[in-house]
C-alpha atoms as a PDB file:
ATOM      1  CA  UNK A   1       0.000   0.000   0.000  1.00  0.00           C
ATOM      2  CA  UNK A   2       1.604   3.412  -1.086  1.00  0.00           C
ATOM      3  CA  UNK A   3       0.495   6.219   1.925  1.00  0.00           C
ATOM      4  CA  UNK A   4      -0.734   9.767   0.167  1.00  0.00           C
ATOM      5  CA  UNK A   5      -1.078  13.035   1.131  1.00  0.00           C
ATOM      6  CA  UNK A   6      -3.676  15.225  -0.330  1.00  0.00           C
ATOM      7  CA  UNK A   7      -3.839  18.991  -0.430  1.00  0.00           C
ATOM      8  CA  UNK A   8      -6.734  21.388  -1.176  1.00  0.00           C
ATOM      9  CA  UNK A   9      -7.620  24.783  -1.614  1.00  0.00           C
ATOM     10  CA  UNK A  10     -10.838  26.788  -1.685  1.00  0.00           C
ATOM     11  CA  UNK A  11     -10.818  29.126  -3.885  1.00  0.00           C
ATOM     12  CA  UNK A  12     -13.083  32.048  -5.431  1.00  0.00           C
ATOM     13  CA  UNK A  13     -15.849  30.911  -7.176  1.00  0.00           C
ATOM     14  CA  UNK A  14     -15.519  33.767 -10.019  1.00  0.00           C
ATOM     15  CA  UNK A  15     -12.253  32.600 -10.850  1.00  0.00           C
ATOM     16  CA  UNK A  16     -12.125  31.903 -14.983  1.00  0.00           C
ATOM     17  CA  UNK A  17     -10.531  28.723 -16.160  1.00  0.00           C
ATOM     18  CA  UNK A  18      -7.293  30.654 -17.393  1.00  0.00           C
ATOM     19  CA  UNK A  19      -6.572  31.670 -13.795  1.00  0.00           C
ATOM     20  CA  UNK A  20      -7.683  28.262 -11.763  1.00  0.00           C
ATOM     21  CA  UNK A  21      -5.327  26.793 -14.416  1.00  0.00           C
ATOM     22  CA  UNK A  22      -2.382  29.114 -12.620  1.00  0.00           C
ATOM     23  CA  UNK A  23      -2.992  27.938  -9.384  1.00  0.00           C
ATOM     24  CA  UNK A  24      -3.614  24.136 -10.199  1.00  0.00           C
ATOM     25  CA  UNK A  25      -0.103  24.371 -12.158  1.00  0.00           C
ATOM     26  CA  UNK A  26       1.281  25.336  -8.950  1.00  0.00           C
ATOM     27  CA  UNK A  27       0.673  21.900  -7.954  1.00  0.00           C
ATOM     28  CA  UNK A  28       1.030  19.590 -10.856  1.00  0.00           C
ATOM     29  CA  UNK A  29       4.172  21.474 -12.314  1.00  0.00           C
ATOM     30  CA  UNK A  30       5.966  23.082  -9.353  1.00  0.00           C
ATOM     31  CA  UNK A  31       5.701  20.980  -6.908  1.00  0.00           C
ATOM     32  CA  UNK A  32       5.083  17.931  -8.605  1.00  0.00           C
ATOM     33  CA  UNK A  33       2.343  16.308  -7.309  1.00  0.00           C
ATOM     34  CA  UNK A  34       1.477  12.617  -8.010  1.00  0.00           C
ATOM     35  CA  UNK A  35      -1.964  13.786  -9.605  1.00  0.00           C
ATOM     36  CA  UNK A  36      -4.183  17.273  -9.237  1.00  0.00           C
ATOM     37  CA  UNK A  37      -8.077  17.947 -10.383  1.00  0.00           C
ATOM     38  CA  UNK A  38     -10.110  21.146  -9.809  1.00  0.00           C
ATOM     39  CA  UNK A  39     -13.827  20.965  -8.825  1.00  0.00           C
ATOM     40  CA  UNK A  40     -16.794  22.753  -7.666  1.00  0.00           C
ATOM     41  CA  UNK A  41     -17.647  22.226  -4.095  1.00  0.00           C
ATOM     42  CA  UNK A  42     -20.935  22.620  -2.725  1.00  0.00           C
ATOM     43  CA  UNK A  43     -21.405  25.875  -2.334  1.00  0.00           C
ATOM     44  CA  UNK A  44     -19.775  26.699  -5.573  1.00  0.00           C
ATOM     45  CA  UNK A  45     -16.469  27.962  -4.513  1.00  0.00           C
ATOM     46  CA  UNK A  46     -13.609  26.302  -6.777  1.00  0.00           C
ATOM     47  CA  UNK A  47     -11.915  23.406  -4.964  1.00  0.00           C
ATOM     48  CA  UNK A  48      -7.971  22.470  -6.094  1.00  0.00           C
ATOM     49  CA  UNK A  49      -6.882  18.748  -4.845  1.00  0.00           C
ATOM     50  CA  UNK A  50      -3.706  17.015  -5.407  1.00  0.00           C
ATOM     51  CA  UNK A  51      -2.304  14.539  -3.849  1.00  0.00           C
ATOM     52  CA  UNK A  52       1.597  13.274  -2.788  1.00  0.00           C
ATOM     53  CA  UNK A  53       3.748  10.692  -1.794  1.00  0.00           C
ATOM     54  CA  UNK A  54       5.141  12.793   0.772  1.00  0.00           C
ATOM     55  CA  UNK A  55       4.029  15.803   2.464  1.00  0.00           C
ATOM     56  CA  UNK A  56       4.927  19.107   0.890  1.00  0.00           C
ATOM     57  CA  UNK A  57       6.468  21.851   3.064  1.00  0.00           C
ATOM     58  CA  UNK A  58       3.689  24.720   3.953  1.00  0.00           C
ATOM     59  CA  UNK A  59       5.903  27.756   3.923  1.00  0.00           C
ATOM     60  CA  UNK A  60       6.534  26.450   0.008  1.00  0.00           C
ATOM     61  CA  UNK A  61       3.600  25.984  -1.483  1.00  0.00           C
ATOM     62  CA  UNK A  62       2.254  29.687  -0.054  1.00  0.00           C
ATOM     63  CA  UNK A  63       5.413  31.040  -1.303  1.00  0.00           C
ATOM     64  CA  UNK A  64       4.823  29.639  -5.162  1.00  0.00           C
ATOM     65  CA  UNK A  65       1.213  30.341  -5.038  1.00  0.00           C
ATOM     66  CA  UNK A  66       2.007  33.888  -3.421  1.00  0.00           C
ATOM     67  CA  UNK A  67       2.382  35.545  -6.929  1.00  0.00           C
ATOM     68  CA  UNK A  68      -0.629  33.667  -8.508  1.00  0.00           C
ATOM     69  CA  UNK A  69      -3.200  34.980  -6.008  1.00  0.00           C
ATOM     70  CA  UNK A  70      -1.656  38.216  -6.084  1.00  0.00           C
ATOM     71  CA  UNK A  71      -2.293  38.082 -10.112  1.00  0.00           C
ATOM     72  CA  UNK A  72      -5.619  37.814  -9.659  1.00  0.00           C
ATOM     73  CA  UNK A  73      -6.176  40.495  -6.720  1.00  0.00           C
ATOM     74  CA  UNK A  74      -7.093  37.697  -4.284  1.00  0.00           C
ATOM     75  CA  UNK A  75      -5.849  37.687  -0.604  1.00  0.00           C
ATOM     76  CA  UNK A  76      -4.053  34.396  -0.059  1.00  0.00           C
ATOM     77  CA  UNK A  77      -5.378  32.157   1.674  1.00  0.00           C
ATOM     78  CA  UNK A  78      -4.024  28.385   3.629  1.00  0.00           C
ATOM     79  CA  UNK A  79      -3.797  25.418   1.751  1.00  0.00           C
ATOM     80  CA  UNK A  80      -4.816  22.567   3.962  1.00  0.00           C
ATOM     81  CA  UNK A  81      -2.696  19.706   3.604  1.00  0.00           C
ATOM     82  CA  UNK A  82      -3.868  16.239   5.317  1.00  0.00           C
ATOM     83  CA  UNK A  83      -3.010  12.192   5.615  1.00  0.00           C
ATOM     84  CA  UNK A  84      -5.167   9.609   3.397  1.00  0.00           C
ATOM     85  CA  UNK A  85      -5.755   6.486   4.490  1.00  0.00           C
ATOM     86  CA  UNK A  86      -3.914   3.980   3.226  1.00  0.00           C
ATOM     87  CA  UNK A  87      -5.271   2.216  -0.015  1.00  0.00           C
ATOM     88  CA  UNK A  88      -3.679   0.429  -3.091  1.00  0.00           C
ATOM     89  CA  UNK A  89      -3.593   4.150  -5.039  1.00  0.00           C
ATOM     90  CA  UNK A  90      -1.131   2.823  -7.671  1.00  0.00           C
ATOM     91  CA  UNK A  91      -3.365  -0.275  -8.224  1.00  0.00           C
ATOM     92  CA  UNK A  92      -5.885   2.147  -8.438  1.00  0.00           C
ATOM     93  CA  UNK A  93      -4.182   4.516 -11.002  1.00  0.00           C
ATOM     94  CA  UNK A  94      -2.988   2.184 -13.165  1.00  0.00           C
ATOM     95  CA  UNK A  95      -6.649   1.029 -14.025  1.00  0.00           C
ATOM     96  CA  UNK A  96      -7.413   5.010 -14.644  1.00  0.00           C
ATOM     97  CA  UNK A  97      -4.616   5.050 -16.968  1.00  0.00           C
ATOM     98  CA  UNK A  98      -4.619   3.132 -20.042  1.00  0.00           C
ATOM     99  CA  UNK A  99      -2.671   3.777 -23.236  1.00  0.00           C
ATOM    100  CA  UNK A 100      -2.881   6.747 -24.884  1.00  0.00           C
ATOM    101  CA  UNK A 101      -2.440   7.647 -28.611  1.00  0.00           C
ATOM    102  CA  UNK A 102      -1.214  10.939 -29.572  1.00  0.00           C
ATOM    103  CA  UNK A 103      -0.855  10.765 -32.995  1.00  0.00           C
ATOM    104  CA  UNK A 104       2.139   7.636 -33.687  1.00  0.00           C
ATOM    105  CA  UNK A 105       3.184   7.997 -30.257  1.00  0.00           C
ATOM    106  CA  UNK A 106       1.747   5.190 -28.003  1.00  0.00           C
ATOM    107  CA  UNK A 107       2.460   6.177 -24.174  1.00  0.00           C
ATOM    108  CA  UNK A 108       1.427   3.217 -22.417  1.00  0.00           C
ATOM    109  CA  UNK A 109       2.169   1.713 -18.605  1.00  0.00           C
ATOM    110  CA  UNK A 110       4.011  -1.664 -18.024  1.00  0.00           C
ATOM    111  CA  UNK A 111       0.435  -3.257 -16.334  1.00  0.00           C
ATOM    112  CA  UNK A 112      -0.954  -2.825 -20.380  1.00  0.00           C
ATOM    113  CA  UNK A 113      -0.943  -5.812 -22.076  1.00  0.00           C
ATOM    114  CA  UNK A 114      -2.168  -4.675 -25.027  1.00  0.00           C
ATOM    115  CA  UNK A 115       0.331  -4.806 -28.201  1.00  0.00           C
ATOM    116  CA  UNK A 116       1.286  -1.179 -29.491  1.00  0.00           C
ATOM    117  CA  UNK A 117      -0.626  -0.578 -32.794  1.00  0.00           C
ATOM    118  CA  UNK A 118       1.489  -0.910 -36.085  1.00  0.00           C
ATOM    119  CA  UNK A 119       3.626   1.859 -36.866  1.00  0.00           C
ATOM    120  CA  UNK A 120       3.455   3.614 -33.548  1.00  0.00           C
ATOM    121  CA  UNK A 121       6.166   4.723 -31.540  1.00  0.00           C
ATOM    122  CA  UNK A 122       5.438   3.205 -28.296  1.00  0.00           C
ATOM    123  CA  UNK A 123       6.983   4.796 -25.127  1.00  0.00           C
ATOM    124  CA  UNK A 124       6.825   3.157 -21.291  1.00  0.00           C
ATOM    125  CA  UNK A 125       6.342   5.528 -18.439  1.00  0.00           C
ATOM    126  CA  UNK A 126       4.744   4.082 -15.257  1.00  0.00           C
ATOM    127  CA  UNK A 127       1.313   5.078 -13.943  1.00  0.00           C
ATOM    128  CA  UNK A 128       2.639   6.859 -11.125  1.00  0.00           C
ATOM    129  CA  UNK A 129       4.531   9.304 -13.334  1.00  0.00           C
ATOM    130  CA  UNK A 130       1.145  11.520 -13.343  1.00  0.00           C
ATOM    131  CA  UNK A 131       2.650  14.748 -14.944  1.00  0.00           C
ATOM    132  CA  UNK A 132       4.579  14.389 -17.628  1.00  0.00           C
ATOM    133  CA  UNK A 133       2.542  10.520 -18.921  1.00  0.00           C
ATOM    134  CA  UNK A 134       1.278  12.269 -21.833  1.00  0.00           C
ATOM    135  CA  UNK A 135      -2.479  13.143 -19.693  1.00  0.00           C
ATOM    136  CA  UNK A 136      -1.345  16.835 -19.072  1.00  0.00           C
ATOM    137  CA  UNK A 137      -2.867  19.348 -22.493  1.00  0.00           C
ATOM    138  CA  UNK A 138       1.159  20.948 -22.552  1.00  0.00           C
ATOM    139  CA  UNK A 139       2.758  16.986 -23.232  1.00  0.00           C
ATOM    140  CA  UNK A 140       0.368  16.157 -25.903  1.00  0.00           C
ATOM    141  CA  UNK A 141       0.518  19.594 -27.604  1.00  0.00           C
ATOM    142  CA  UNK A 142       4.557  18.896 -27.234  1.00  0.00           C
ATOM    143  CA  UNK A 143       4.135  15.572 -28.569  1.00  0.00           C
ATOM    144  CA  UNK A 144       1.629  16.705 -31.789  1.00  0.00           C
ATOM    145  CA  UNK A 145       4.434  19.969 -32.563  1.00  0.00           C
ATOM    146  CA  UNK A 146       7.103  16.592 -32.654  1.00  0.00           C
ATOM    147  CA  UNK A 147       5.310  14.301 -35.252  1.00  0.00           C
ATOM    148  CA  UNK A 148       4.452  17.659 -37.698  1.00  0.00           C
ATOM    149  CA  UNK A 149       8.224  18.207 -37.487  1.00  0.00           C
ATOM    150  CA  UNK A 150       8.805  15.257 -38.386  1.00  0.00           C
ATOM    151  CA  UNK A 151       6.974  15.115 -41.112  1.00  0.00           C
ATOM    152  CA  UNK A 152       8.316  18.211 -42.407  1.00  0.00           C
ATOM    153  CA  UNK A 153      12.112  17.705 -41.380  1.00  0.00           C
ATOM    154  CA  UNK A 154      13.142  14.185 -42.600  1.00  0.00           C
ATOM    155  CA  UNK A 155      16.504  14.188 -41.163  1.00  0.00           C
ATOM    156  CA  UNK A 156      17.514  10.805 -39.442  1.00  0.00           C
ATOM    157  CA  UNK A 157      20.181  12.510 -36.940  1.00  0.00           C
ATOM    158  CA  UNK A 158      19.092  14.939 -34.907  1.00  0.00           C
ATOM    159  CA  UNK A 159      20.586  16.412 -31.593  1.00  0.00           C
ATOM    160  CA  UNK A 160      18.097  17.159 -29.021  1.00  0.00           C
ATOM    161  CA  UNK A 161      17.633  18.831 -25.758  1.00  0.00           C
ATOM    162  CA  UNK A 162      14.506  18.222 -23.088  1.00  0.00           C
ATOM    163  CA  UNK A 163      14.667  21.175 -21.023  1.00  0.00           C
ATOM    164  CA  UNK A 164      13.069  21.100 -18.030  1.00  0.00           C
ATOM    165  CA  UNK A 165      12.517  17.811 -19.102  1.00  0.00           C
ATOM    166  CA  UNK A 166      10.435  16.067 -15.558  1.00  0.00           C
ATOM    167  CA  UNK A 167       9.991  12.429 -16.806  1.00  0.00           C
ATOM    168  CA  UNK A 168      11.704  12.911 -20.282  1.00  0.00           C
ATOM    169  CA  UNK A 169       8.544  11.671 -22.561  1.00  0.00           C
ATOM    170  CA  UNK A 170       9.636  14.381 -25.213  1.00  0.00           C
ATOM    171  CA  UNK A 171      12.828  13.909 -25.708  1.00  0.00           C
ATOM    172  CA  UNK A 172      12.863   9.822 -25.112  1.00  0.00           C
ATOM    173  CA  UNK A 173       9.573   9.964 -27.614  1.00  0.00           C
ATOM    174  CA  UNK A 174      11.645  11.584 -30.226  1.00  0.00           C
ATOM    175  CA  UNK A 175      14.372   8.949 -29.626  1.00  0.00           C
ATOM    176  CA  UNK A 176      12.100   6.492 -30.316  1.00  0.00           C
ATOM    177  CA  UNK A 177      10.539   8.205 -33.535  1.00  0.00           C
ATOM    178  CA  UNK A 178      14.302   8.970 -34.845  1.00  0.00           C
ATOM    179  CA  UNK A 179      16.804   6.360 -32.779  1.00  0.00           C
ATOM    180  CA  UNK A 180      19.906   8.446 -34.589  1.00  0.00           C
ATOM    181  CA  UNK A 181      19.018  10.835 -31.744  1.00  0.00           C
ATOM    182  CA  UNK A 182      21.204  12.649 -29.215  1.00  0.00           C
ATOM    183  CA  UNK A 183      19.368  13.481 -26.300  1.00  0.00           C
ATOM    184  CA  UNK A 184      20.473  15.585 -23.264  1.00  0.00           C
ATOM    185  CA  UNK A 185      17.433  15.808 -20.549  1.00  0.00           C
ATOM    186  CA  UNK A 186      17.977  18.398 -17.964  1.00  0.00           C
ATOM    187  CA  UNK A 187      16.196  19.170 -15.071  1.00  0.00           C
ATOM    188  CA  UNK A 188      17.012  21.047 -12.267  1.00  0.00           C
ATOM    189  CA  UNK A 189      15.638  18.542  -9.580  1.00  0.00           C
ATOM    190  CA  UNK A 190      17.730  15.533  -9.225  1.00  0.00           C
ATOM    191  CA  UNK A 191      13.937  13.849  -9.047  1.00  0.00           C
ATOM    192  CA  UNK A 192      13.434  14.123 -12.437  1.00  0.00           C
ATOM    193  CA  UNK A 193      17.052  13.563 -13.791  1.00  0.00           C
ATOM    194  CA  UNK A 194      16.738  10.202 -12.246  1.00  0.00           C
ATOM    195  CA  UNK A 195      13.141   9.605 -13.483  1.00  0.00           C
ATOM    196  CA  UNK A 196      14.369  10.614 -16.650  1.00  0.00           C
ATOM    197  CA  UNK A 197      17.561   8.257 -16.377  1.00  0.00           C
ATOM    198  CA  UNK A 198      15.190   5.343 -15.378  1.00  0.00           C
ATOM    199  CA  UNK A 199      12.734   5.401 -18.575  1.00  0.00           C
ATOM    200  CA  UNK A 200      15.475   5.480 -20.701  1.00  0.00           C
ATOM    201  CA  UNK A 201      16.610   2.346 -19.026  1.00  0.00           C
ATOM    202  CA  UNK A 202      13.168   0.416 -19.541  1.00  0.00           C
ATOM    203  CA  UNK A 203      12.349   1.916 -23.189  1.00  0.00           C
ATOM    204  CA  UNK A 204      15.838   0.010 -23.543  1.00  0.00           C
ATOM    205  CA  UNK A 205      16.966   3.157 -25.071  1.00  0.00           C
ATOM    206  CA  UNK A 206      20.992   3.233 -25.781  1.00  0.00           C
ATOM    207  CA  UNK A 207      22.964   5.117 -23.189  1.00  0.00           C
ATOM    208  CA  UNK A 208      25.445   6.225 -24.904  1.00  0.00           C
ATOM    209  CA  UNK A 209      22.546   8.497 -26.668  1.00  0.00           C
ATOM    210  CA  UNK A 210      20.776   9.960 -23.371  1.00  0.00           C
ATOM    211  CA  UNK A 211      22.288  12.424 -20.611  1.00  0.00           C
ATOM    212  CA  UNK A 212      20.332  12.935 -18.354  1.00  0.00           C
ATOM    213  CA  UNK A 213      22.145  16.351 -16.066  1.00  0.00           C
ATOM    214  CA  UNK A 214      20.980  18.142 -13.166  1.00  0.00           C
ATOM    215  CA  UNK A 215      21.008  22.129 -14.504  1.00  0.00           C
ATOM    216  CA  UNK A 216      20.001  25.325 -13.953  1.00  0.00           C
ATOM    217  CA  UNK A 217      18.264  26.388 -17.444  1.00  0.00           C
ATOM    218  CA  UNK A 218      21.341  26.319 -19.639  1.00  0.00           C
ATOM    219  CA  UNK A 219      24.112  26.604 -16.716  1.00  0.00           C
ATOM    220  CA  UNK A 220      25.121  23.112 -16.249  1.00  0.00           C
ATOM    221  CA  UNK A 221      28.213  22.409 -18.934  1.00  0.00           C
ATOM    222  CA  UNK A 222      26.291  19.047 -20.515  1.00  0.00           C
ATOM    223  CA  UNK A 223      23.868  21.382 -21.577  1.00  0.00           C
ATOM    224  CA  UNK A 224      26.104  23.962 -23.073  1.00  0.00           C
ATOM    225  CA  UNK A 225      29.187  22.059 -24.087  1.00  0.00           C
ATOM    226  CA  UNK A 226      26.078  19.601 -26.634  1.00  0.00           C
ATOM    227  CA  UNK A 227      25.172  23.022 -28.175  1.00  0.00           C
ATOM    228  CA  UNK A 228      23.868  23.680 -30.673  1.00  0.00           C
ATOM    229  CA  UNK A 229      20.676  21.742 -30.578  1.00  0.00           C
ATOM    230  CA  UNK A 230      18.500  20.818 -33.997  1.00  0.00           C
ATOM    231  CA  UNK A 231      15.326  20.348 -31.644  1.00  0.00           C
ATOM    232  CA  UNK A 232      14.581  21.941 -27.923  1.00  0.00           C
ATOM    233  CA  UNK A 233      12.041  21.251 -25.638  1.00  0.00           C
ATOM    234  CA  UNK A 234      10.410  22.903 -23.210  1.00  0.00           C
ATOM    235  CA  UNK A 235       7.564  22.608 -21.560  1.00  0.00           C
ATOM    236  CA  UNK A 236       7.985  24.603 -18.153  1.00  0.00           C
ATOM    237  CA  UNK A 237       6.108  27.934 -17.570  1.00  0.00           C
ATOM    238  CA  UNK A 238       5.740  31.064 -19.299  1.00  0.00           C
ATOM    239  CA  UNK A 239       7.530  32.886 -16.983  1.00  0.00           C
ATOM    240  CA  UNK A 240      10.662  30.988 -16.870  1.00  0.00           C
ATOM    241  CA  UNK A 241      10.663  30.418 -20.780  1.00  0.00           C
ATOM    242  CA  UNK A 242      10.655  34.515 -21.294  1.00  0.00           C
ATOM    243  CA  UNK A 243      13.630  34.400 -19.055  1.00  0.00           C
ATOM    244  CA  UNK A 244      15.272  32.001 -20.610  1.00  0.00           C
ATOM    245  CA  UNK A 245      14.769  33.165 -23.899  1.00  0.00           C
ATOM    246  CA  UNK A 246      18.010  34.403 -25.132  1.00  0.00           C
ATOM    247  CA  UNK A 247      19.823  31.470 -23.760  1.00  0.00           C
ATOM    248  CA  UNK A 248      17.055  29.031 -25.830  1.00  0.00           C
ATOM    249  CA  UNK A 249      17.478  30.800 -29.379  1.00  0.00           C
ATOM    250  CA  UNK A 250      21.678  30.897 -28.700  1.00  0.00           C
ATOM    251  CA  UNK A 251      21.689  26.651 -28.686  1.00  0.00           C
ATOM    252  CA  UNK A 252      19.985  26.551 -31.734  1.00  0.00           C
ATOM    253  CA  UNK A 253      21.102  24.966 -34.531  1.00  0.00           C
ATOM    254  CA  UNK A 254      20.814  27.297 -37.782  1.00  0.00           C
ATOM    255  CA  UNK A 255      18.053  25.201 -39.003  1.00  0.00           C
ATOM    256  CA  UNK A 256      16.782  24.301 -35.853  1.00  0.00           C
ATOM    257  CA  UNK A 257      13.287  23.596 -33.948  1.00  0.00           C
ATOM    258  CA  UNK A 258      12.177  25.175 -30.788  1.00  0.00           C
ATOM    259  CA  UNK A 259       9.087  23.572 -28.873  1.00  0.00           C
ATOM    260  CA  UNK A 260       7.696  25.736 -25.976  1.00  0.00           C
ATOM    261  CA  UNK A 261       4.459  25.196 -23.868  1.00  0.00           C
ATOM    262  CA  UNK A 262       3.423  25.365 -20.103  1.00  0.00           C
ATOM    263  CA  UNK A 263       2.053  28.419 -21.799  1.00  0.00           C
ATOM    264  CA  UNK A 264      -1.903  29.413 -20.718  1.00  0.00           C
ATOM    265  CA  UNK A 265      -3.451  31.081 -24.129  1.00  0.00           C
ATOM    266  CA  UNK A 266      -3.396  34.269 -22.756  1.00  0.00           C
ATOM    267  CA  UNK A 267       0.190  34.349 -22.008  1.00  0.00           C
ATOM    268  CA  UNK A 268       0.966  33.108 -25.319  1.00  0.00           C
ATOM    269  CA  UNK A 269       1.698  36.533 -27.295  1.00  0.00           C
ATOM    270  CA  UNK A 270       3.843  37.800 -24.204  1.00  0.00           C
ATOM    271  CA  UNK A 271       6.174  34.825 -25.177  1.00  0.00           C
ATOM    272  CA  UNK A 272       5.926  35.331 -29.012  1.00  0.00           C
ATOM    273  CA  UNK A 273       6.794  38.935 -28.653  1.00  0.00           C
ATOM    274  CA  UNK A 274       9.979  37.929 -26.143  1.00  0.00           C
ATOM    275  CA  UNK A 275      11.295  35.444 -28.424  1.00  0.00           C
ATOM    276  CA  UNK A 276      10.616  37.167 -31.514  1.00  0.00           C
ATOM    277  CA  UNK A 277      13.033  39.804 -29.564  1.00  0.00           C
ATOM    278  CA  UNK A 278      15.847  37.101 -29.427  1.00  0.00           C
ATOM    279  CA  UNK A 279      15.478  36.300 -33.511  1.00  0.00           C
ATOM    280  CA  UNK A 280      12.689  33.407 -33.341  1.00  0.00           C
ATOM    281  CA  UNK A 281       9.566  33.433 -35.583  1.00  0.00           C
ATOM    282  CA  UNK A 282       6.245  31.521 -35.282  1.00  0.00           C
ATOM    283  CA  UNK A 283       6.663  28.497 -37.190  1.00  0.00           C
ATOM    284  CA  UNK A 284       2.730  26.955 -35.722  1.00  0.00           C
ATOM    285  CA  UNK A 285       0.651  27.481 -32.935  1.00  0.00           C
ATOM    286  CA  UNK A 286      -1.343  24.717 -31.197  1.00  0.00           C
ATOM    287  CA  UNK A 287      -4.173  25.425 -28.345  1.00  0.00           C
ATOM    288  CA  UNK A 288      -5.185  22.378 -26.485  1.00  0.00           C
ATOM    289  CA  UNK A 289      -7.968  23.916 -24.020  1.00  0.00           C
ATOM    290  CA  UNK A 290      -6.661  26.585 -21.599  1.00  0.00           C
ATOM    291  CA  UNK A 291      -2.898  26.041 -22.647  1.00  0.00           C
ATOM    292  CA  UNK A 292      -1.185  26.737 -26.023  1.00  0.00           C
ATOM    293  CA  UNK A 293       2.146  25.358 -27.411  1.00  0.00           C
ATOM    294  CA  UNK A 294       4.350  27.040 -29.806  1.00  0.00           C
ATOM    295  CA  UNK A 295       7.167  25.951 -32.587  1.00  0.00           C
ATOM    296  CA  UNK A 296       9.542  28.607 -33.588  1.00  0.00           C
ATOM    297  CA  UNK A 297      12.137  28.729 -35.642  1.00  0.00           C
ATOM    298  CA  UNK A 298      15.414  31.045 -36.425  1.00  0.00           C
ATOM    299  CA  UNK A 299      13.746  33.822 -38.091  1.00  0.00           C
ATOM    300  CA  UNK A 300      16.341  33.947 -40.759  1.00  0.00           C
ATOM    301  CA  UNK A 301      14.890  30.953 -42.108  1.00  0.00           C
ATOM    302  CA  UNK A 302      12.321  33.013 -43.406  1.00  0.00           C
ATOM    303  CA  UNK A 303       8.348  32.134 -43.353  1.00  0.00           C
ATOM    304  CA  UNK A 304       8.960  29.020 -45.818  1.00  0.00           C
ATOM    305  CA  UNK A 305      10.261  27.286 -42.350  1.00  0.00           C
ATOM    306  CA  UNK A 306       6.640  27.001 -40.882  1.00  0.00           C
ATOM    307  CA  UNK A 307       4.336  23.915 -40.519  1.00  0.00           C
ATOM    308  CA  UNK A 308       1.390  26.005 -41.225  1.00  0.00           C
ATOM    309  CA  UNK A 309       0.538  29.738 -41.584  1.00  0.00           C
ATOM    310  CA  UNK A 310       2.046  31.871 -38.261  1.00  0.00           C
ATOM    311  CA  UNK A 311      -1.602  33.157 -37.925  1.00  0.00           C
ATOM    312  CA  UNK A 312      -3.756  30.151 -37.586  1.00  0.00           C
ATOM    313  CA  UNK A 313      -4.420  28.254 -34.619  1.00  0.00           C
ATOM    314  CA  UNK A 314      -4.449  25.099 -34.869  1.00  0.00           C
ATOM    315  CA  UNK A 315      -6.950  23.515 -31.956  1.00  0.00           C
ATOM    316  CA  UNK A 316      -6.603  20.147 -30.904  1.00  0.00           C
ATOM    317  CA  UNK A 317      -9.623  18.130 -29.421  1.00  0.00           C
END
């Protein structure tokens, strides 16, 4: 039996979806919860669960969600954090997670014994990896930007970088899609370095073509010394992609990809605009619900480079 924590936190019952999405990616991406979900309660106000494998520290989570309420003119209030009683929660999950098709990838758990479909590109990551399994709207938009490059860039060889890269399902997808790959995952929690380390191992991935580092954005040497990169992830926050900008567009390769999300749809000119700053141009633009991801390219390349029009949307359902 696996013992769980769960937290939750009231909140205003005018909040829109765009902003209940901020505070729920508190959770799911910052702190890395096992699994979050947002409801109504019965008096209406909006109710934010997620639950853990072990408790996290209070003065932390009101110091990351600090900024959020304070972006929507809310005084903060306490999360309440509390013991579950124990149950088989990863027997539990597993059945609540079976495999997923996102175009030709095929993300799947090791308790499916189902045979991946012809021509996919199947990928392992266990049930318990809840962000990052392909579920959340920002790794399947991540995923769909991958296959339409892809199709558009038929080069067999490509040297990649998954930044910020929690269980590595981009960049070990894209290893599997194109096994002449060169993959560096970074991550600045050792957590995720070793997560990412791990599904290598059981995709049965080479190691001589992942490197998995513990970095800072582009600080750690692996990351810098592998430059420049013909594909980057990452799917981290809006906030910390505008900051890293600069850094992002300098590890490029000349005719190079860029794949950002984390982003909510409102945020998602702020980050055009900052990139576009650093030489990058729209090559598509995906919106999966609340969150949108976005492919850029050097903007050199000219608008030939795109995988369809810089203007259009393209909505996934």
């Amino acid at each position: 039996m696996t013992a769980l924590f769960q937290a939750r936190l009231q909140l205003d019952e005018r909040l829109t979806p765009a902003e209940l999405a901020g505070f729920e990616t508190v959770f799911s991406e910052l702190l890395d919860a096992a699994a979050t979900a947002h409801l109504r309660d019965g008096g209406g106000c909006w109710l934010i669960e997620a639950l853990f494998t072990d408790p996290p520290a209070e003065d932390a989570v009101a110091a990351l969600l600090a900024p959020v309420f304070a972006g929507c003119g809310l005084t903060p209030v306490p999360v309440v954090i509390t013991p579950l009683a124990q149950r088989d929660w990863l027997a539990e999950n597993r059945a609540a997670f079976p495999p997923r098709r996102i175009g030709r990838f095929w993300i799947y758990g090791s308790h499916v014994e189902t045979p991946p479909p012809p021509t996919s590109w199947p990928l392992l990551v266990e049930a318990a990896q809840a962000f990052g399994s392909g579920t959340h709207p920002t790794t399947e938009g991540c995923l769909r930007a991958a296959e339409a490059i892809l199709r558009r860039d038929r080069r067999l060889r490509w040297r990649a970088l998954d930044m910020g890269c929690g269980s590595a399902i981009l960049g070990l997808g894209l290893l599997k899609a194109r096994p002449g790959t060169m993959l560096v995952a970074a991550d600045n929690d050792i957590l995720a370095v070793t997560t990412a380390a791990e599904n290598a191992r059981i995709n049965h991935l080479p190691p001589l073509r992942v490197k998995a580092v513990l970095s800072q954005g582009y600080a750690g040497p692996p990351v810098r010394l592998r430059a420049p990169y013909d594909l980057i992830f990452a799917n981290i926050l809006a906030g910390p992609l505008c900051g890293m900008a600069r850094d992002q567009m300098a590890a490029l390769s000349a005719h190079g990809w860029l794949v950002l999300s984390g982003i909510l749809n409102q945020q998602a000119v702020m980050v055009e605009r900052r990139y576009a700053a650093t030489g990058a141009r729209i090559a598509a633009r995906l919106t999966i619900g609340d969150w949108t991801t976005l492919v850029l390219r050097p903007a050199r390349l000219g608008r030939s480079a795109g995988l369809w029009h810089p203007r259009s949307n393209v909505s996934v359902t």
